[in-house]
C-alpha atoms as a PDB file:
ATOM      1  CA  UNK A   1      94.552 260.547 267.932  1.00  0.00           C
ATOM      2  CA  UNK A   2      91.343 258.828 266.152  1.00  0.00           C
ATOM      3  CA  UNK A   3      91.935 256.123 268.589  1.00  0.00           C
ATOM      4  CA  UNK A   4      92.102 258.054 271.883  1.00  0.00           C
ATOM      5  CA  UNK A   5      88.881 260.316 270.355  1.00  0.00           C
ATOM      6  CA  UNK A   6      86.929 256.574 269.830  1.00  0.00           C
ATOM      7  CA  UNK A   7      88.172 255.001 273.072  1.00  0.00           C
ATOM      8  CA  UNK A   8      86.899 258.712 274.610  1.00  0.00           C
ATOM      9  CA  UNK A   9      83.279 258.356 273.155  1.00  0.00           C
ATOM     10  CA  UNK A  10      83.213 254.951 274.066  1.00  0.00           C
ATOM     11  CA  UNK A  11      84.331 255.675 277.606  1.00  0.00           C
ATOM     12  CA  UNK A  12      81.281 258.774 277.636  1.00  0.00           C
ATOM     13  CA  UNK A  13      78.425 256.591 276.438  1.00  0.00           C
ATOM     14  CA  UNK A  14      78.749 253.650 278.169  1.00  0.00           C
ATOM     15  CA  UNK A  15      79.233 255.922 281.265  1.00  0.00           C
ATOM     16  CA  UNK A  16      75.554 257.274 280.631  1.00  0.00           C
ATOM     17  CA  UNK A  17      72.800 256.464 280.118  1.00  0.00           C
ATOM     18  CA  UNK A  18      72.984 257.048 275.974  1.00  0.00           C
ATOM     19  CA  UNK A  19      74.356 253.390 275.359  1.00  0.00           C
ATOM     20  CA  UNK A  20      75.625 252.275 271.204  1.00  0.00           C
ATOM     21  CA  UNK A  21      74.082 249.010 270.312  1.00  0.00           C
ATOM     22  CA  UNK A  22      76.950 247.307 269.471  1.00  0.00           C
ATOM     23  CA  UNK A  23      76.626 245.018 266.434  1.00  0.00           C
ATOM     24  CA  UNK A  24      78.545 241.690 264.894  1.00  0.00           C
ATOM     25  CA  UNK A  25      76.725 241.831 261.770  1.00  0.00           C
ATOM     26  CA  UNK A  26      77.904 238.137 261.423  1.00  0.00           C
ATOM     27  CA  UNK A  27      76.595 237.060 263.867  1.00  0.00           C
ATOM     28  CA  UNK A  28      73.501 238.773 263.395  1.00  0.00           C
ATOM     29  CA  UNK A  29      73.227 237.009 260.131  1.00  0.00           C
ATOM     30  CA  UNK A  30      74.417 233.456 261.076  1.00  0.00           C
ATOM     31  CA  UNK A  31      71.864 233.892 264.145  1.00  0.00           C
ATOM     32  CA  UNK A  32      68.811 234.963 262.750  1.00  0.00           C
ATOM     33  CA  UNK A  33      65.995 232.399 261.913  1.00  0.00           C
ATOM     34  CA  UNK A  34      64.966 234.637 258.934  1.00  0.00           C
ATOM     35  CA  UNK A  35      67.265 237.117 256.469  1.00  0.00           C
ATOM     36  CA  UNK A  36      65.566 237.815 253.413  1.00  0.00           C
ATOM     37  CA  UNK A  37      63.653 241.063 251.242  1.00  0.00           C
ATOM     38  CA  UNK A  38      60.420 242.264 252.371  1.00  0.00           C
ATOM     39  CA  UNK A  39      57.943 244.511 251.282  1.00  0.00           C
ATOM     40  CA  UNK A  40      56.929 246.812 253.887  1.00  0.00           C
ATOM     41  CA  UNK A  41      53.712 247.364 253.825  1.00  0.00           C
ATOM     42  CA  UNK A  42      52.170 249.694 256.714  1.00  0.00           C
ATOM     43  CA  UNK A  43      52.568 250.571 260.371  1.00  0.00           C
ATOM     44  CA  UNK A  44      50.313 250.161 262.854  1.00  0.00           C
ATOM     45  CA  UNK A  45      50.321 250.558 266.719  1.00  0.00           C
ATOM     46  CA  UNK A  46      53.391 248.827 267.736  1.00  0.00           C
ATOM     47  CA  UNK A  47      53.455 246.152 264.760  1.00  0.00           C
ATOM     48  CA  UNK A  48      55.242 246.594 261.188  1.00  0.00           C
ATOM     49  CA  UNK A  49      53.027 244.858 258.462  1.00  0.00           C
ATOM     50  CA  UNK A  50      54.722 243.421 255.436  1.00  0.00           C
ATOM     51  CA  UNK A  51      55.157 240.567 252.821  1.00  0.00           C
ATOM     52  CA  UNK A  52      58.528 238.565 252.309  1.00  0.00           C
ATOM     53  CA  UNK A  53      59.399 238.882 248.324  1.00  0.00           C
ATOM     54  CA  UNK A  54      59.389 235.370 248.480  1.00  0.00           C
ATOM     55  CA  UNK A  55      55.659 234.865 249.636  1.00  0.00           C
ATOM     56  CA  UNK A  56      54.199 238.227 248.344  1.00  0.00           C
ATOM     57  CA  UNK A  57      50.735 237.258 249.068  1.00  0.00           C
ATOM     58  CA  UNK A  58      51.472 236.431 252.805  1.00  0.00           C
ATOM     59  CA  UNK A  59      51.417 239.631 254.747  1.00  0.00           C
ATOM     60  CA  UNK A  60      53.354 239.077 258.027  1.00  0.00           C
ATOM     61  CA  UNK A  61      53.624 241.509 261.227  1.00  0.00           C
ATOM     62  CA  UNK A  62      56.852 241.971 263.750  1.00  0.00           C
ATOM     63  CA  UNK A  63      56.908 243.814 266.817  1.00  0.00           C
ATOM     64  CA  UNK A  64      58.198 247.769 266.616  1.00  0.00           C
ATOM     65  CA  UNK A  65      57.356 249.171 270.067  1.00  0.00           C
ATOM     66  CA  UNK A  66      59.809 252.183 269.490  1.00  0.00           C
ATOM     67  CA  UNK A  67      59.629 253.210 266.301  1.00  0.00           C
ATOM     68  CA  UNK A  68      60.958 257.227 266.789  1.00  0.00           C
ATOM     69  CA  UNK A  69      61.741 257.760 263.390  1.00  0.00           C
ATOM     70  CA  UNK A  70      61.155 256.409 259.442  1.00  0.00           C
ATOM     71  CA  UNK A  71      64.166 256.153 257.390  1.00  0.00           C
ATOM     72  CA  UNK A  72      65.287 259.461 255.260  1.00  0.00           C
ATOM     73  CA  UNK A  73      68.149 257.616 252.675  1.00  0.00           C
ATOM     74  CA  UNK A  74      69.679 261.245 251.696  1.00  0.00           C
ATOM     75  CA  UNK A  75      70.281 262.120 255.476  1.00  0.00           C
ATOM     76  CA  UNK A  76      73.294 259.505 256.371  1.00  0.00           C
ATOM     77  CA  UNK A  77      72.737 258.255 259.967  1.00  0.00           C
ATOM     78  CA  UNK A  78      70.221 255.097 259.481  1.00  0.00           C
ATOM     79  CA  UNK A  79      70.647 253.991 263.203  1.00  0.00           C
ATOM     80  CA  UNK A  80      67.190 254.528 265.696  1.00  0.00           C
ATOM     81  CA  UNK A  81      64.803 254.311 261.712  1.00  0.00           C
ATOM     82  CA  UNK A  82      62.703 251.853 260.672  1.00  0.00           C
ATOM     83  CA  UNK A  83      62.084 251.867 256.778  1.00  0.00           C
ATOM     84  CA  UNK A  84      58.931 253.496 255.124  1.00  0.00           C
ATOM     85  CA  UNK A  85      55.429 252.260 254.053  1.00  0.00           C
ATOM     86  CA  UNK A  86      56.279 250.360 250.125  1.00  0.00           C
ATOM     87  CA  UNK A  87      60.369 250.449 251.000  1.00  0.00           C
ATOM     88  CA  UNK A  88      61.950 247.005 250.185  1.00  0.00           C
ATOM     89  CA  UNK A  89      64.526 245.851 252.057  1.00  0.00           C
ATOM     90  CA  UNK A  90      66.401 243.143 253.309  1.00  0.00           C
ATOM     91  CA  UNK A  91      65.443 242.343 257.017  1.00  0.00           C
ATOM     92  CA  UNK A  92      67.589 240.530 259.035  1.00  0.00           C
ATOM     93  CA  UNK A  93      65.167 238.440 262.294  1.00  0.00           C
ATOM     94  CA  UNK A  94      64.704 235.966 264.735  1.00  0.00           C
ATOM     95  CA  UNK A  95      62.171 236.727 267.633  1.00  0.00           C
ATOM     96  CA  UNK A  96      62.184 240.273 266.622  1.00  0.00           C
ATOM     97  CA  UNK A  97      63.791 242.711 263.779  1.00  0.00           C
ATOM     98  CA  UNK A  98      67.411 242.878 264.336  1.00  0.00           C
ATOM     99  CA  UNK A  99      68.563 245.146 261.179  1.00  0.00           C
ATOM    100  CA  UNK A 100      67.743 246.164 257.956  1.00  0.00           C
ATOM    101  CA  UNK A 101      69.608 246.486 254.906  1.00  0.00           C
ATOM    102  CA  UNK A 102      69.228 248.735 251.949  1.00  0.00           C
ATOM    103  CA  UNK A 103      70.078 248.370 247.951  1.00  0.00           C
ATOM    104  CA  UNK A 104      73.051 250.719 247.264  1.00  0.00           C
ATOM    105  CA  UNK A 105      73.980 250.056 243.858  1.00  0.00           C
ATOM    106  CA  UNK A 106      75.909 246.907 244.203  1.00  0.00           C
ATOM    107  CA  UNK A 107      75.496 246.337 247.768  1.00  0.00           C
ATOM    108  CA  UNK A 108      73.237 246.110 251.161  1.00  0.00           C
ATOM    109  CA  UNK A 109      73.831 248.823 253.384  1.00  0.00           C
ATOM    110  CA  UNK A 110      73.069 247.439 256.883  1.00  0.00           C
ATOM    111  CA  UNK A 111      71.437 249.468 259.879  1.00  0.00           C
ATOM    112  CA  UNK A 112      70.278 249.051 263.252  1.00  0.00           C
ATOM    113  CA  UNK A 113      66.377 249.952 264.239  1.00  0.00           C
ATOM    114  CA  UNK A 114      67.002 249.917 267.466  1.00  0.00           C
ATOM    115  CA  UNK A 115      66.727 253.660 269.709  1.00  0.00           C
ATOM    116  CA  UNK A 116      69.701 252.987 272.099  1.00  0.00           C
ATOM    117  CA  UNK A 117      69.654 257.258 272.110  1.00  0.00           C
ATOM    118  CA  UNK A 118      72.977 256.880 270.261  1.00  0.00           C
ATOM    119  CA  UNK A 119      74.534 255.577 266.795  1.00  0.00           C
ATOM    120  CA  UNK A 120      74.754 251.939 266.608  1.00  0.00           C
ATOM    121  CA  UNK A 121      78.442 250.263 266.128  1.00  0.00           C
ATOM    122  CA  UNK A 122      79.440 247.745 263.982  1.00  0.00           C
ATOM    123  CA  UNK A 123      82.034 245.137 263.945  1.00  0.00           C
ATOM    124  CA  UNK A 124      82.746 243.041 260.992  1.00  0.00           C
ATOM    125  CA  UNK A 125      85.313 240.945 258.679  1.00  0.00           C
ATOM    126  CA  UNK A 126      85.798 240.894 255.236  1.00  0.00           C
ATOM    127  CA  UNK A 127      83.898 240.663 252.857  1.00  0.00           C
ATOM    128  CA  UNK A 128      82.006 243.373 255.075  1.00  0.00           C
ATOM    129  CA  UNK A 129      83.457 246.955 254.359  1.00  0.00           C
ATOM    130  CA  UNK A 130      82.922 250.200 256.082  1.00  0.00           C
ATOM    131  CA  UNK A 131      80.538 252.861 254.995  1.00  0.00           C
ATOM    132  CA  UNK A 132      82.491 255.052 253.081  1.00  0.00           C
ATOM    133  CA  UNK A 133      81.439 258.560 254.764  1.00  0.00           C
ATOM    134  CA  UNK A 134      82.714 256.683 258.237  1.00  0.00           C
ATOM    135  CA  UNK A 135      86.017 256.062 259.451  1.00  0.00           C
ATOM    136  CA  UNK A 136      87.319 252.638 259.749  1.00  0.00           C
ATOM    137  CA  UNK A 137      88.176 251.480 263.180  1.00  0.00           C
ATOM    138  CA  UNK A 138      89.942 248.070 264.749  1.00  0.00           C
ATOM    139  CA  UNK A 139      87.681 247.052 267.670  1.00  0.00           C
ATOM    140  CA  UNK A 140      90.198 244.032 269.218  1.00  0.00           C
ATOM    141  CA  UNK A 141      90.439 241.793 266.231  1.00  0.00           C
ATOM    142  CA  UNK A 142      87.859 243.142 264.193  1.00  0.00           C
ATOM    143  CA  UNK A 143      87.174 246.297 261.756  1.00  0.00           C
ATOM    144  CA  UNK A 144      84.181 248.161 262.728  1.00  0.00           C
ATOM    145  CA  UNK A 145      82.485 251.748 262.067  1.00  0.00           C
ATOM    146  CA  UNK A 146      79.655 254.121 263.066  1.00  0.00           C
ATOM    147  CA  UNK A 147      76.103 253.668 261.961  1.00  0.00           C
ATOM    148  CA  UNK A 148      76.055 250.265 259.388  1.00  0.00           C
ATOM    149  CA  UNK A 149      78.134 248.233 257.100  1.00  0.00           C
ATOM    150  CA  UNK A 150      77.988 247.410 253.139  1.00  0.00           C
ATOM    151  CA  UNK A 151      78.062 243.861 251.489  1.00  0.00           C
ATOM    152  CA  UNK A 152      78.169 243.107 247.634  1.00  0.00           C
ATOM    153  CA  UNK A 153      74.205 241.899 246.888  1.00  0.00           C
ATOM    154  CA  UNK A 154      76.356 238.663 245.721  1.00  0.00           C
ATOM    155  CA  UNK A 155      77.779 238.068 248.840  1.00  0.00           C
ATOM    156  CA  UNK A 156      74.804 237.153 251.014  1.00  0.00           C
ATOM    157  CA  UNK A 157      73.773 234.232 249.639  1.00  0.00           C
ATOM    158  CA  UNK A 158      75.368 232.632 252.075  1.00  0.00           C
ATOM    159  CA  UNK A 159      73.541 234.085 255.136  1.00  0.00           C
ATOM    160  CA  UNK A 160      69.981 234.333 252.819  1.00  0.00           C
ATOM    161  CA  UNK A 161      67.533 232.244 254.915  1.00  0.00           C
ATOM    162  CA  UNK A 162      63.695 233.481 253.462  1.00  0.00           C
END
């Protein structure tokens, strides 16, 4: 039944015009030119301000034409927020801000910024585990689930590029 209701919603939304980004956090991370912790700093029109943890002193800017919403942690759904003024976080780039990932105890809990007008879906492999208020699905010969991913702090080092 949970597959038929997944392969359903799929079927709806990519029948519309609300379209899930759908994300390979892997490949996200093997992809991007920069994953590393950054202060964010401020918002101005269209451009995030903020300083890697690396370079504090630096203060760097990346495009955020659609910001529609800042990031409330006690609320759940992450996907379509971008993370407040003084938040750190892990951000995950290239030519522009492809996720974000938050301290949860002993992981990162990863997210989509992106406004797609739906919840963004991820695929993934071990040592990537589901969030545990979403159910696990098998998306061909992957796991995946609704609205992010966790990964033990320890186990980025191999994707850290800052």
């Amino acid at each position: 039944m949970k597959v038929f209701a997944t392969v359903s919603v799929c079927f709806i939304l990519l029948t519309s015009f609300v379209k899930p980004r759908f994300v390979d956090v892997e490949e996200e991370l093997q992809n991007a030119s920069f994953v590393g912790e950054v202060l964010v700093r401020s918002y101005g029109p269209k451009y995030m301000y903020y300083s890697r943890l690396a370079t504090p002193t630096v203060i760097d800017s990346t495009v955020c034409n659609h910001v529609i919403a800042y990031a409330d942690y006690t609320d759940g759904y992450l996907t379509n927020t971008w993370p407040n003024a003084n938040d750190v976080v892990l951000m995950v780039a290239s030519e522009y801000v492809s996720l974000f990932a938050q301290v949860q105890k002993d992981d990162y809990r990863f997210w989509s910024p992106h406004f797609t007008g739906s919840v963004a879906m991820f695929s993934f492999n071990a040592p990537f585990r589901k969030l545990p208020t979403e159910d696990e699905d098998t998306w061909g010969d992957k796991k995946g689930c609704w609205d992010g991913c966790l990964l033990k702090k320890e186990e980025l080092v191999k994707w850290r590029k800052d």
